[in-house]
ModelCIF file with pLDDT and N, C-alpha, C, O atoms, coordinates in Angstrom:
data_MODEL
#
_entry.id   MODEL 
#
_entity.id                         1 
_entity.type                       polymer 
_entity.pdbx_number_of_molecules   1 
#
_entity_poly.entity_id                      1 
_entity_poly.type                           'polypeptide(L)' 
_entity_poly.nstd_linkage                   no 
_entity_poly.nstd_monomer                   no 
_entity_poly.pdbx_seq_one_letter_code       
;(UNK)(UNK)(UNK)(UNK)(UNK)(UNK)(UNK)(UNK)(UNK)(UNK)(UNK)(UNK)(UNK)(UNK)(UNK)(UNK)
(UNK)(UNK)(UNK)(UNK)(UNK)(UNK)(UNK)(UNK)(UNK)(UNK)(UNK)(UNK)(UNK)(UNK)(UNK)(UNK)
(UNK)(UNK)(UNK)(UNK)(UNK)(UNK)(UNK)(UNK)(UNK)(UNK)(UNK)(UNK)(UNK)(UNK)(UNK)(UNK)
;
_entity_poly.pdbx_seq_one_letter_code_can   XXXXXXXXXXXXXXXXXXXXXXXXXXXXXXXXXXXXXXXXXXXXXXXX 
_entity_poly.pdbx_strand_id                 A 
#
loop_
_entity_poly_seq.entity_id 
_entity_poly_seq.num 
_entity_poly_seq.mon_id 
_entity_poly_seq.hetero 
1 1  UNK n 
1 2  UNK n 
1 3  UNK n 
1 4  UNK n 
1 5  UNK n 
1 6  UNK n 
1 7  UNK n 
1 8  UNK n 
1 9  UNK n 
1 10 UNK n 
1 11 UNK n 
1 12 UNK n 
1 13 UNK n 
1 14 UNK n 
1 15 UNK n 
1 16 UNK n 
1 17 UNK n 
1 18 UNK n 
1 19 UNK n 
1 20 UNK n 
1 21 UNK n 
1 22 UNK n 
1 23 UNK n 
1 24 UNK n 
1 25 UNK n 
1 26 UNK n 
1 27 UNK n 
1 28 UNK n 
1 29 UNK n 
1 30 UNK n 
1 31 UNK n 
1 32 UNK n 
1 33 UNK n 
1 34 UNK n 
1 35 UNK n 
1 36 UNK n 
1 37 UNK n 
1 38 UNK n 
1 39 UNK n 
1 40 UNK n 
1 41 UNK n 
1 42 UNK n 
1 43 UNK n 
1 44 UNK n 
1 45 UNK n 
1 46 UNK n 
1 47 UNK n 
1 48 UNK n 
#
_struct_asym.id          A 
_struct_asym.entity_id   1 
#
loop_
_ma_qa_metric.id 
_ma_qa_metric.mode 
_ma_qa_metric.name 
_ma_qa_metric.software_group_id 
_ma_qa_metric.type 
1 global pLDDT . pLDDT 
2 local  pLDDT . pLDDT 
#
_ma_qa_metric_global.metric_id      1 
_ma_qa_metric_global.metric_value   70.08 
_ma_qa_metric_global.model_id       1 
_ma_qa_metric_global.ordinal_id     1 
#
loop_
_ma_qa_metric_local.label_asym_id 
_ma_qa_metric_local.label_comp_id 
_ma_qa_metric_local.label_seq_id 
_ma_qa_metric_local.metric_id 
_ma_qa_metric_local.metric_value 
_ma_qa_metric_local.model_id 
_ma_qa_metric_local.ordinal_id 
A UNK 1  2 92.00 1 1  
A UNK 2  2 91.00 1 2  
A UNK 3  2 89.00 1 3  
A UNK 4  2 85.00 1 4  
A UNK 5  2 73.00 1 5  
A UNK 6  2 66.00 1 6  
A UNK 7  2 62.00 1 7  
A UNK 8  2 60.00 1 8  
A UNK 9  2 57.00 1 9  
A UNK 10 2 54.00 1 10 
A UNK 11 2 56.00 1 11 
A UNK 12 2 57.00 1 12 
A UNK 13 2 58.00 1 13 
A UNK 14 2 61.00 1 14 
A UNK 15 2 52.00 1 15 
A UNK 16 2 54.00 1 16 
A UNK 17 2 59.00 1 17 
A UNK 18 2 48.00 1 18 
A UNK 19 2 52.00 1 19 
A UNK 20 2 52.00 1 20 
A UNK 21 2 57.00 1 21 
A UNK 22 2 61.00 1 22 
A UNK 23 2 70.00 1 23 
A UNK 24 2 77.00 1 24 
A UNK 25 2 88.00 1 25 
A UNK 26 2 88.00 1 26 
A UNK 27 2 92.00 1 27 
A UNK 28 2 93.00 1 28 
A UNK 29 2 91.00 1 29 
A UNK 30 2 92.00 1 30 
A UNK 31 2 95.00 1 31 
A UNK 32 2 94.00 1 32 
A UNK 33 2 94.00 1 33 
A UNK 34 2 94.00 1 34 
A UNK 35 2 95.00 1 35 
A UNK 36 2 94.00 1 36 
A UNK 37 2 91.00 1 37 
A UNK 38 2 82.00 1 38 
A UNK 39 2 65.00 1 39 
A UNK 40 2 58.00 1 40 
A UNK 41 2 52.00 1 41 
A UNK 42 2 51.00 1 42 
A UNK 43 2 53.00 1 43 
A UNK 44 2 49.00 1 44 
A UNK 45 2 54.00 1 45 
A UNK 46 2 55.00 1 46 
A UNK 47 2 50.00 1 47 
A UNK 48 2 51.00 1 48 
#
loop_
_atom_site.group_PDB 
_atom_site.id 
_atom_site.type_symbol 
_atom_site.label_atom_id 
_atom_site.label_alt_id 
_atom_site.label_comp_id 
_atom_site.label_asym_id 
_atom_site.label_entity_id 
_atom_site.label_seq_id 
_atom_site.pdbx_PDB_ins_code 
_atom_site.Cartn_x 
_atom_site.Cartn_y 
_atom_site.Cartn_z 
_atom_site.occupancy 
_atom_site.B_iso_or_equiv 
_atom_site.pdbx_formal_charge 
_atom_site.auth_seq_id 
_atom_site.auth_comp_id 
_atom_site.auth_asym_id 
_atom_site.auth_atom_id 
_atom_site.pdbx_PDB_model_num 
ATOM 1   N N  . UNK A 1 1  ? -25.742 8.752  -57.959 1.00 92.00 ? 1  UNK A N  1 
ATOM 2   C CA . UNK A 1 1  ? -25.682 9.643  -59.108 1.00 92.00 ? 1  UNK A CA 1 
ATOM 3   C C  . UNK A 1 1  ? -25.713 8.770  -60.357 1.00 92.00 ? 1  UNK A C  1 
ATOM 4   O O  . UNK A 1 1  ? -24.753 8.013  -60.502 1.00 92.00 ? 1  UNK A O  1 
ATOM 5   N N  . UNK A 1 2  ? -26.608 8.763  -61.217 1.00 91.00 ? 2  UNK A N  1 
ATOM 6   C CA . UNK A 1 2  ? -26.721 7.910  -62.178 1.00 91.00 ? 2  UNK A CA 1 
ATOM 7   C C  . UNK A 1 2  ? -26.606 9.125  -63.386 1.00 91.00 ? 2  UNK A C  1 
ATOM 8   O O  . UNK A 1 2  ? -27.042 10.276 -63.385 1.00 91.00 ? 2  UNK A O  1 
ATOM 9   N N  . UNK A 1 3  ? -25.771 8.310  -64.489 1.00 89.00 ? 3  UNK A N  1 
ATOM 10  C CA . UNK A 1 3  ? -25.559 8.644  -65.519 1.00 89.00 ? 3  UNK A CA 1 
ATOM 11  C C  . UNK A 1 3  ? -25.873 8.177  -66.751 1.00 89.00 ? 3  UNK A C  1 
ATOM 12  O O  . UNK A 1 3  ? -25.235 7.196  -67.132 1.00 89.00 ? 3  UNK A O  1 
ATOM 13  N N  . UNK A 1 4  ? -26.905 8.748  -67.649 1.00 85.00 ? 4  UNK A N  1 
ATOM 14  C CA . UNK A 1 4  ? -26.947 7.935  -68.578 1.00 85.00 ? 4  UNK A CA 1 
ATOM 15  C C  . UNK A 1 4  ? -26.071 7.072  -69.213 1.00 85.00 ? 4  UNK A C  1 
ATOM 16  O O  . UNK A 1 4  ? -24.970 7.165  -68.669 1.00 85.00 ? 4  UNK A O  1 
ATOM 17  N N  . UNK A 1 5  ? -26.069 6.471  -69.897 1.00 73.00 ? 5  UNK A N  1 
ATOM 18  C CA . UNK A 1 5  ? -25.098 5.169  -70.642 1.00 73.00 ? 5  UNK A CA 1 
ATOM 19  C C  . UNK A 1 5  ? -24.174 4.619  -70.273 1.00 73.00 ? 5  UNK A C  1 
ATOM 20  O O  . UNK A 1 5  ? -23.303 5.219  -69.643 1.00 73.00 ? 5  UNK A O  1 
ATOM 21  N N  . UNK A 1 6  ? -24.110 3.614  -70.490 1.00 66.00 ? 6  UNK A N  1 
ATOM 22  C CA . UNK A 1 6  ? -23.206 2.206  -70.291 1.00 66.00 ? 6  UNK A CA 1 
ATOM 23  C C  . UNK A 1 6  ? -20.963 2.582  -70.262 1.00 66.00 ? 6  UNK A C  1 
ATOM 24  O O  . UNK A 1 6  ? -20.428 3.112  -71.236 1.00 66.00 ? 6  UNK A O  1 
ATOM 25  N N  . UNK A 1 7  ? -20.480 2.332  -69.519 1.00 62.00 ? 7  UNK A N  1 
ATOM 26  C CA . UNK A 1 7  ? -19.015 2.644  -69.936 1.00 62.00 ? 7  UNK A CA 1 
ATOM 27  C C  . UNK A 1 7  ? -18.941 2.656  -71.180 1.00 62.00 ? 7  UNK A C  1 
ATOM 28  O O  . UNK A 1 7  ? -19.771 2.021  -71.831 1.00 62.00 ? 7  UNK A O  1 
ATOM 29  N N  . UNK A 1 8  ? -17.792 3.481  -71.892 1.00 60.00 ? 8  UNK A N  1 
ATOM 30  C CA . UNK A 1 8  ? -17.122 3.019  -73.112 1.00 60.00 ? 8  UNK A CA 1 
ATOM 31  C C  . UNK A 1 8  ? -17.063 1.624  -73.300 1.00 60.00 ? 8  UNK A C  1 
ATOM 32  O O  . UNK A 1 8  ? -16.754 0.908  -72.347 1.00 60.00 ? 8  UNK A O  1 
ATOM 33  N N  . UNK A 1 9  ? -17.396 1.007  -74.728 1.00 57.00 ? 9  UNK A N  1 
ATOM 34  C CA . UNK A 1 9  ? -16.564 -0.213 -74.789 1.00 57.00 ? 9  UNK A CA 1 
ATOM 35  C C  . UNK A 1 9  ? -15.618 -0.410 -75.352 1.00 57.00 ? 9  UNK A C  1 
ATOM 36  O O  . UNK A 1 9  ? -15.238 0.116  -76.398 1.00 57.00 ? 9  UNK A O  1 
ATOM 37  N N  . UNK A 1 10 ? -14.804 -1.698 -74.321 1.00 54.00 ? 10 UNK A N  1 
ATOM 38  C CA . UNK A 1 10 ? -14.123 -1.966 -73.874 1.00 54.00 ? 10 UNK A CA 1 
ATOM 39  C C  . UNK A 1 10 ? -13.424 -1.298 -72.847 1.00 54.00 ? 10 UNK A C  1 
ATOM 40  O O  . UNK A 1 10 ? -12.255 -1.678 -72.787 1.00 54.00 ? 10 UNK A O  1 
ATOM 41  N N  . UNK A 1 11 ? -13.717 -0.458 -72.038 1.00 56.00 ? 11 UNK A N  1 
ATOM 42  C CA . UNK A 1 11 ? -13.527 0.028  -70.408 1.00 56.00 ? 11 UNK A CA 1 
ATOM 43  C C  . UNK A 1 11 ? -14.187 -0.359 -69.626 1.00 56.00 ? 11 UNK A C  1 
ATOM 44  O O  . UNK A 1 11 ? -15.365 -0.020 -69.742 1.00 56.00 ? 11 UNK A O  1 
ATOM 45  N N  . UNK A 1 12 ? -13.856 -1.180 -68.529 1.00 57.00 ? 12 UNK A N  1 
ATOM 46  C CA . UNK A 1 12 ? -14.518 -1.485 -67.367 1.00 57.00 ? 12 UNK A CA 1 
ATOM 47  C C  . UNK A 1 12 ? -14.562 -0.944 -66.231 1.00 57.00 ? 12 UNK A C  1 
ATOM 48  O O  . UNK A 1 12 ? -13.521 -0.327 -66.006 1.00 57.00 ? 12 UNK A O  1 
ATOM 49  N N  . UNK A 1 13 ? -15.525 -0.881 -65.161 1.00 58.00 ? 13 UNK A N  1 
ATOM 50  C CA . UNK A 1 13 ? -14.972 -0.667 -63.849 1.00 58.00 ? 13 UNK A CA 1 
ATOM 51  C C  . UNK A 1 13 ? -14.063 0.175  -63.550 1.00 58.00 ? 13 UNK A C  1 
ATOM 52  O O  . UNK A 1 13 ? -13.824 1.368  -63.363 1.00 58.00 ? 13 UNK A O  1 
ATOM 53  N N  . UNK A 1 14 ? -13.388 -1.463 -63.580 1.00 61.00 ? 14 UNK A N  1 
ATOM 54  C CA . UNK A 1 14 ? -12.151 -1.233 -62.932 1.00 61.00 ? 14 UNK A CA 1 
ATOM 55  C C  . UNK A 1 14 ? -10.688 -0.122 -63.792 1.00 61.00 ? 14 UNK A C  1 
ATOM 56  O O  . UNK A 1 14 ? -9.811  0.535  -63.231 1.00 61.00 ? 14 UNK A O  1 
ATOM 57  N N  . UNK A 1 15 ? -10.916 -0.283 -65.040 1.00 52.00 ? 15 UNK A N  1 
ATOM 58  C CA . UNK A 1 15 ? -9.870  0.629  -65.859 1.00 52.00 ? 15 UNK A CA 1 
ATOM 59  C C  . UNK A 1 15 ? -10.594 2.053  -65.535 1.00 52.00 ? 15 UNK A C  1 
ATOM 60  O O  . UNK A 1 15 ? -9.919  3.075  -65.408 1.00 52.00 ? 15 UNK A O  1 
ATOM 61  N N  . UNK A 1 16 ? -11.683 2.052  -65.439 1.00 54.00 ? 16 UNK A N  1 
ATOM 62  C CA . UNK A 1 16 ? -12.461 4.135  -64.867 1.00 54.00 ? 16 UNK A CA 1 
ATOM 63  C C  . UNK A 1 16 ? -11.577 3.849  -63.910 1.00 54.00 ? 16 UNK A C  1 
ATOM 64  O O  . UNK A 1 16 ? -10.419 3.779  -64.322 1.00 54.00 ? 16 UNK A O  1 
ATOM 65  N N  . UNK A 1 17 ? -11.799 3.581  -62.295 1.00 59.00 ? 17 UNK A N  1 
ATOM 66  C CA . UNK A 1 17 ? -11.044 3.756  -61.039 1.00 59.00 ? 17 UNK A CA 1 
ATOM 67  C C  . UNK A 1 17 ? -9.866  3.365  -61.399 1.00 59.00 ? 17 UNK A C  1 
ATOM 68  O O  . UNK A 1 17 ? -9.434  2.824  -60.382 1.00 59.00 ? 17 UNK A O  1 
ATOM 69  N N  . UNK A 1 18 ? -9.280  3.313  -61.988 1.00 48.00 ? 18 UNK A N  1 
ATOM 70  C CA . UNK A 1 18 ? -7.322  3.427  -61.976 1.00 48.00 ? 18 UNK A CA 1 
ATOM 71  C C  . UNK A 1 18 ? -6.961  3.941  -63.314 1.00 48.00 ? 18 UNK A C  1 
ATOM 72  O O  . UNK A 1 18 ? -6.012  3.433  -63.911 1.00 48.00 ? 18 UNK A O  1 
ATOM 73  N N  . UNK A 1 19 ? -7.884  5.248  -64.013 1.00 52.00 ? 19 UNK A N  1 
ATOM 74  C CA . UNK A 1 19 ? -7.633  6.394  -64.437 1.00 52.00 ? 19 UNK A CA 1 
ATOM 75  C C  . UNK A 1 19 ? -7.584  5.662  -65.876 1.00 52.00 ? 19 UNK A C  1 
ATOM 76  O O  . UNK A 1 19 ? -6.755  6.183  -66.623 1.00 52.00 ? 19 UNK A O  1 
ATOM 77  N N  . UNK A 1 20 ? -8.069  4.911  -66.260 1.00 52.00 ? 20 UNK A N  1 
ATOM 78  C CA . UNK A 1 20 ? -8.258  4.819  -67.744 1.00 52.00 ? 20 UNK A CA 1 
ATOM 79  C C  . UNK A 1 20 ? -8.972  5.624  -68.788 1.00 52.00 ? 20 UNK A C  1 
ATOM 80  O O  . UNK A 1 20 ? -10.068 5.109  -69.007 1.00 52.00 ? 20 UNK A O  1 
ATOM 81  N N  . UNK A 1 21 ? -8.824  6.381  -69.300 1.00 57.00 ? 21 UNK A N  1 
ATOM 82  C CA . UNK A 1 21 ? -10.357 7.507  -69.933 1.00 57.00 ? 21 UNK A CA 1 
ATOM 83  C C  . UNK A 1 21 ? -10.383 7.658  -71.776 1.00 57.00 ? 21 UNK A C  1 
ATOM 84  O O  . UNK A 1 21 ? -9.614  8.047  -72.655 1.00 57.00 ? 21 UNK A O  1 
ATOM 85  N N  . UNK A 1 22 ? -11.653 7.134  -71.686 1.00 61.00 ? 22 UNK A N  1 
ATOM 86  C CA . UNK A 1 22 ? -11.358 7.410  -73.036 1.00 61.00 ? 22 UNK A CA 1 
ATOM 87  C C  . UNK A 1 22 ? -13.147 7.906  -73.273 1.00 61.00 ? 22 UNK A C  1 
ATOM 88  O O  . UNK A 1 22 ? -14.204 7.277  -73.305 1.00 61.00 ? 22 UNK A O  1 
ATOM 89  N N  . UNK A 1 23 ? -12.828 9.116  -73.383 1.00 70.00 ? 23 UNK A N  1 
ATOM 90  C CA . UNK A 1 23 ? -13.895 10.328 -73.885 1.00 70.00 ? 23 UNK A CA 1 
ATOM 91  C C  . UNK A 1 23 ? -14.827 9.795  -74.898 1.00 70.00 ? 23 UNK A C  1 
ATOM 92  O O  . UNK A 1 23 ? -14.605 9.529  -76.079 1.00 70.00 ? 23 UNK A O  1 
ATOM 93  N N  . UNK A 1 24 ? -16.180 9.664  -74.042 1.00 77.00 ? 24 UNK A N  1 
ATOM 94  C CA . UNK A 1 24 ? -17.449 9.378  -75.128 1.00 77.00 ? 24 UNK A CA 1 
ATOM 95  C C  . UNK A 1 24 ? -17.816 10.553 -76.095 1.00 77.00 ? 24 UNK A C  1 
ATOM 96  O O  . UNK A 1 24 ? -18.498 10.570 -77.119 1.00 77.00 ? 24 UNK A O  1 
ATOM 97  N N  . UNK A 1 25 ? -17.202 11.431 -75.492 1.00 88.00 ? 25 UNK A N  1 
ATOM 98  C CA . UNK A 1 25 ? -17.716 13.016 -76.200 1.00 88.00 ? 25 UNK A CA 1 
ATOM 99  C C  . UNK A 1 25 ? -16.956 13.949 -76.264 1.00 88.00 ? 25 UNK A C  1 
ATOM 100 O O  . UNK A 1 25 ? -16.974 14.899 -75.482 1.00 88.00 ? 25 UNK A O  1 
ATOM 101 N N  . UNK A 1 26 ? -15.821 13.745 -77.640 1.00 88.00 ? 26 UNK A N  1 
ATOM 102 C CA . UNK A 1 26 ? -14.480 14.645 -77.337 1.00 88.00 ? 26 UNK A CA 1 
ATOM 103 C C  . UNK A 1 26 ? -14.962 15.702 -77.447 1.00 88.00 ? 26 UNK A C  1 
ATOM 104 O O  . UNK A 1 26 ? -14.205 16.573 -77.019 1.00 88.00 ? 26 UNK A O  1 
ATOM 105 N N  . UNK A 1 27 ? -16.285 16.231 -77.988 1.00 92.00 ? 27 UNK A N  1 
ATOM 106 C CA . UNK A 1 27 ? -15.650 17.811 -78.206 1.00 92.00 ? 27 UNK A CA 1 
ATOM 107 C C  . UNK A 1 27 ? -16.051 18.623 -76.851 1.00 92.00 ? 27 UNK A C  1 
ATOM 108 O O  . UNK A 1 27 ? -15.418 19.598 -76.446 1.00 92.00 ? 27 UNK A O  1 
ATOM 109 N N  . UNK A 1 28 ? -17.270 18.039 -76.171 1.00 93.00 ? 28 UNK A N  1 
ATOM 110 C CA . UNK A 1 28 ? -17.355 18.082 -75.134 1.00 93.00 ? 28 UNK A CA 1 
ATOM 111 C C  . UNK A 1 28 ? -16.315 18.033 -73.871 1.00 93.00 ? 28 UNK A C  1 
ATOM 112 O O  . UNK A 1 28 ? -16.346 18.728 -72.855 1.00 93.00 ? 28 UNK A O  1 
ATOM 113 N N  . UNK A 1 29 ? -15.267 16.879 -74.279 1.00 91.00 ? 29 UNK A N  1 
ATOM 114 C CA . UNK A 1 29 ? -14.378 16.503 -73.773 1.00 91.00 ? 29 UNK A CA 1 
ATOM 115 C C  . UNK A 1 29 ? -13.131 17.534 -73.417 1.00 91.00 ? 29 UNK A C  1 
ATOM 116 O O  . UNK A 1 29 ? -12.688 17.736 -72.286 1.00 91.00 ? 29 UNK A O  1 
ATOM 117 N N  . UNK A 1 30 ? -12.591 18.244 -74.864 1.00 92.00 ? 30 UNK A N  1 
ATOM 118 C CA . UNK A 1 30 ? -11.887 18.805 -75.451 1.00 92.00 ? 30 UNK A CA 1 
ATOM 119 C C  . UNK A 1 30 ? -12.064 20.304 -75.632 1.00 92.00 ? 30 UNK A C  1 
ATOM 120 O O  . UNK A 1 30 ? -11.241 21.060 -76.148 1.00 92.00 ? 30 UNK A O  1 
ATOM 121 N N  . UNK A 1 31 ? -13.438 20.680 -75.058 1.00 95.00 ? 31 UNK A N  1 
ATOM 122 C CA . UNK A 1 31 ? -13.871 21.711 -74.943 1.00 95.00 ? 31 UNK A CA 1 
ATOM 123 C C  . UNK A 1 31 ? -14.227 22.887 -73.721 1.00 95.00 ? 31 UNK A C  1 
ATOM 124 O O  . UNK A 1 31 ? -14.153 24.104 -73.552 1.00 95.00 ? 31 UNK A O  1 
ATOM 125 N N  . UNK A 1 32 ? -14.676 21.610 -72.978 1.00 94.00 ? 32 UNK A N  1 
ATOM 126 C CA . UNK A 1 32 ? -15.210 21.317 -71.281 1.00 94.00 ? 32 UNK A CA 1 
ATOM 127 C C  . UNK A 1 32 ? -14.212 22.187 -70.094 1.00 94.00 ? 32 UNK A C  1 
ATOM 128 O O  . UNK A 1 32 ? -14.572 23.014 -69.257 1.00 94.00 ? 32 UNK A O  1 
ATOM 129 N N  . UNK A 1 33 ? -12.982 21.701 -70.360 1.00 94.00 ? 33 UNK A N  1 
ATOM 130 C CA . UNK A 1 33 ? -11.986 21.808 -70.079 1.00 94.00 ? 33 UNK A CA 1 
ATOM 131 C C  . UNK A 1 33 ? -12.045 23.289 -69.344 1.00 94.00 ? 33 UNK A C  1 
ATOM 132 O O  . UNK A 1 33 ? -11.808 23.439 -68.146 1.00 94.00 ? 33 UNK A O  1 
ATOM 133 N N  . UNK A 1 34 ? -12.471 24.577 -70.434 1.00 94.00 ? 34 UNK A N  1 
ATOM 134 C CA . UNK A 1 34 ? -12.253 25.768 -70.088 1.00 94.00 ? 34 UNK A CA 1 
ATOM 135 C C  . UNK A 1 34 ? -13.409 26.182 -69.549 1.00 94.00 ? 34 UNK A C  1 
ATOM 136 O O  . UNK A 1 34 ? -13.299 27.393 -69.359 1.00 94.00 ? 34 UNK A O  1 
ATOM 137 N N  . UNK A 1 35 ? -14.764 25.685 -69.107 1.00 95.00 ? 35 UNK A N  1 
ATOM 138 C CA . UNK A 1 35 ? -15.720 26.014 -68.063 1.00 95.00 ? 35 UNK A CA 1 
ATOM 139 C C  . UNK A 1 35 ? -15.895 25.285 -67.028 1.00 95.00 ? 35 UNK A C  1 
ATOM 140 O O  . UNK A 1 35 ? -16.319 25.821 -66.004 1.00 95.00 ? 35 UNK A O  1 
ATOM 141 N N  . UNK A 1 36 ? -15.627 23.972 -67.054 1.00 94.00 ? 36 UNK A N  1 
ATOM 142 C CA . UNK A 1 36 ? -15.851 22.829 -65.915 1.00 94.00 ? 36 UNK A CA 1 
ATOM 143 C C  . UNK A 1 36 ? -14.752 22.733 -65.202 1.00 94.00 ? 36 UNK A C  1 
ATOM 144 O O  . UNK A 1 36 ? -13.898 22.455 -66.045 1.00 94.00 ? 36 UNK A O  1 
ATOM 145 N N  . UNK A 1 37 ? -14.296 22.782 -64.291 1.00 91.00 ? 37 UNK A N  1 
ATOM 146 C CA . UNK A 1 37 ? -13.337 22.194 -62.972 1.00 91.00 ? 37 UNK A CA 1 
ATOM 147 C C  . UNK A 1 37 ? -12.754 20.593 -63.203 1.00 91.00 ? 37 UNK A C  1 
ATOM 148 O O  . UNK A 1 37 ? -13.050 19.641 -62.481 1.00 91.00 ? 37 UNK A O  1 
ATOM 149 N N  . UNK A 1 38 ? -11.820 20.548 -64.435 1.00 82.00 ? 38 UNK A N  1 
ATOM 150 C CA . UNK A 1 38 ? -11.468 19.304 -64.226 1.00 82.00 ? 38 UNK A CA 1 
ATOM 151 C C  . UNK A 1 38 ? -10.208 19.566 -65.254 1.00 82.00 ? 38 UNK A C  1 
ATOM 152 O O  . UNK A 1 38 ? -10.061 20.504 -66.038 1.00 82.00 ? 38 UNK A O  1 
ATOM 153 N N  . UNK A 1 39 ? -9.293  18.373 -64.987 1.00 65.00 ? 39 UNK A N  1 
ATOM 154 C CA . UNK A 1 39 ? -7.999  18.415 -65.815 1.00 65.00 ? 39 UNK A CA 1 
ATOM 155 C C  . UNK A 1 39 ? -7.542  17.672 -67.339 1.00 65.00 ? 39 UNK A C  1 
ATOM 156 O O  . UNK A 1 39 ? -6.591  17.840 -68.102 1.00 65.00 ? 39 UNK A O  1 
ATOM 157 N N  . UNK A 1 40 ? -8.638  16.852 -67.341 1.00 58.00 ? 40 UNK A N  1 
ATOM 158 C CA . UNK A 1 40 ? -8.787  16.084 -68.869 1.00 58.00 ? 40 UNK A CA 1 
ATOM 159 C C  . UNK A 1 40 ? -7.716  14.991 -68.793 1.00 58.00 ? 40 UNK A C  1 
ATOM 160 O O  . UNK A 1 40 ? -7.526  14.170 -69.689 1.00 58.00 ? 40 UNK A O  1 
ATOM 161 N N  . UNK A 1 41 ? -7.239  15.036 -67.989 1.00 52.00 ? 41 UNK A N  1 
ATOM 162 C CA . UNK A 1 41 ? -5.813  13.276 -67.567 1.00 52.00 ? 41 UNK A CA 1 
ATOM 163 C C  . UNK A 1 41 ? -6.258  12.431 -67.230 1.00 52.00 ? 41 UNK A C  1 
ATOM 164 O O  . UNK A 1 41 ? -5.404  11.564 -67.042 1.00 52.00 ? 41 UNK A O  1 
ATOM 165 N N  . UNK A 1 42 ? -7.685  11.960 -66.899 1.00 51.00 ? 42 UNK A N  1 
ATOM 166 C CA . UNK A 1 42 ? -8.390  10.999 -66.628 1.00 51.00 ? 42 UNK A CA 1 
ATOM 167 C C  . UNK A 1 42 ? -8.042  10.073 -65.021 1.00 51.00 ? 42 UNK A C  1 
ATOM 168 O O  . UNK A 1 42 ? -7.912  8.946  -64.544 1.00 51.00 ? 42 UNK A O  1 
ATOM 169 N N  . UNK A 1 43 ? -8.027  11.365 -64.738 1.00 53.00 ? 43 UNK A N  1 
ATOM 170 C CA . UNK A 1 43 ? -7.321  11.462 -63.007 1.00 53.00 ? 43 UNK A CA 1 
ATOM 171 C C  . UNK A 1 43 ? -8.784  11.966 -61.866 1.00 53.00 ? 43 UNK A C  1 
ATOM 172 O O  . UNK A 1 43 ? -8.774  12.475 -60.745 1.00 53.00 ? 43 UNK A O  1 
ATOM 173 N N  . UNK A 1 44 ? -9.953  11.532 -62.793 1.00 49.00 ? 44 UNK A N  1 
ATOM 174 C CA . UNK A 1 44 ? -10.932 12.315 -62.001 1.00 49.00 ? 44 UNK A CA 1 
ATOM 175 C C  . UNK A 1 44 ? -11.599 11.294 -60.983 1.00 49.00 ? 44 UNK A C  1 
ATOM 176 O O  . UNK A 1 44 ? -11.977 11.693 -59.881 1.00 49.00 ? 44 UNK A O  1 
ATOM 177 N N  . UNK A 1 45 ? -11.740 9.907  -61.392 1.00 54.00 ? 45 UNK A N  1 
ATOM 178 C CA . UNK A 1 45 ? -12.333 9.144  -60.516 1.00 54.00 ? 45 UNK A CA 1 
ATOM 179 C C  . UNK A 1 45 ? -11.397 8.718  -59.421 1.00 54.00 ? 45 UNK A C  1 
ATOM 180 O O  . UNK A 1 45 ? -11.744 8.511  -58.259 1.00 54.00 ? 45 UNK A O  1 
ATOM 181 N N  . UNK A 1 46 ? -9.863  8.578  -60.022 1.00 55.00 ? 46 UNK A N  1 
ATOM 182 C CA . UNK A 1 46 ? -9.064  7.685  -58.808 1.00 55.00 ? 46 UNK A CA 1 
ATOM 183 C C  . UNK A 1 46 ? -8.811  9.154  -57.899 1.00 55.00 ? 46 UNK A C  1 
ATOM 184 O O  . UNK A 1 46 ? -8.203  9.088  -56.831 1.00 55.00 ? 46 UNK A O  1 
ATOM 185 N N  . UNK A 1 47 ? -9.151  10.016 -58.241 1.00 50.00 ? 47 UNK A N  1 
ATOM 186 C CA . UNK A 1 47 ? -9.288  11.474 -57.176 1.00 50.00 ? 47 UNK A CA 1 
ATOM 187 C C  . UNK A 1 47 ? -9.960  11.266 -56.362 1.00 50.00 ? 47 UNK A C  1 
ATOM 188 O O  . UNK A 1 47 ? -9.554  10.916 -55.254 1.00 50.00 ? 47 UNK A O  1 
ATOM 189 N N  . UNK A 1 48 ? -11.128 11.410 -56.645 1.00 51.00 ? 48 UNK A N  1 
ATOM 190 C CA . UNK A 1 48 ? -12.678 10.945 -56.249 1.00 51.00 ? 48 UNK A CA 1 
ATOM 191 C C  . UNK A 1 48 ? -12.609 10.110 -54.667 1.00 51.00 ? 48 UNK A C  1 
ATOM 192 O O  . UNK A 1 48 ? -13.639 9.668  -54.157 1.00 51.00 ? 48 UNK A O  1 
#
């Protein structure tokens, strides 16, 4: 599954898989919330 663009910078890897999140697209982010299936705690990959 490829996704356009590169991590946030300064997030690596390894800070995504042990729930680091910091939203490329808050309003998306901040918005998302109430149609998409997810919790916004940045609990989605170490779920995964």
């Amino acid at each position: 599954i490829h996704s356009p663009g590169l991590l946030p910078q300064g997030i690596t890897v390894e800070d995504a898989t042990h729930g680091v999140s910091v939203p490329r697209n808050k309003l998306l982010f901040s918005n998302g919330i109430h149609l998409l299936p997810y919790t916004g705690a940045g609990s989605g990959l170490p779920r995964a």
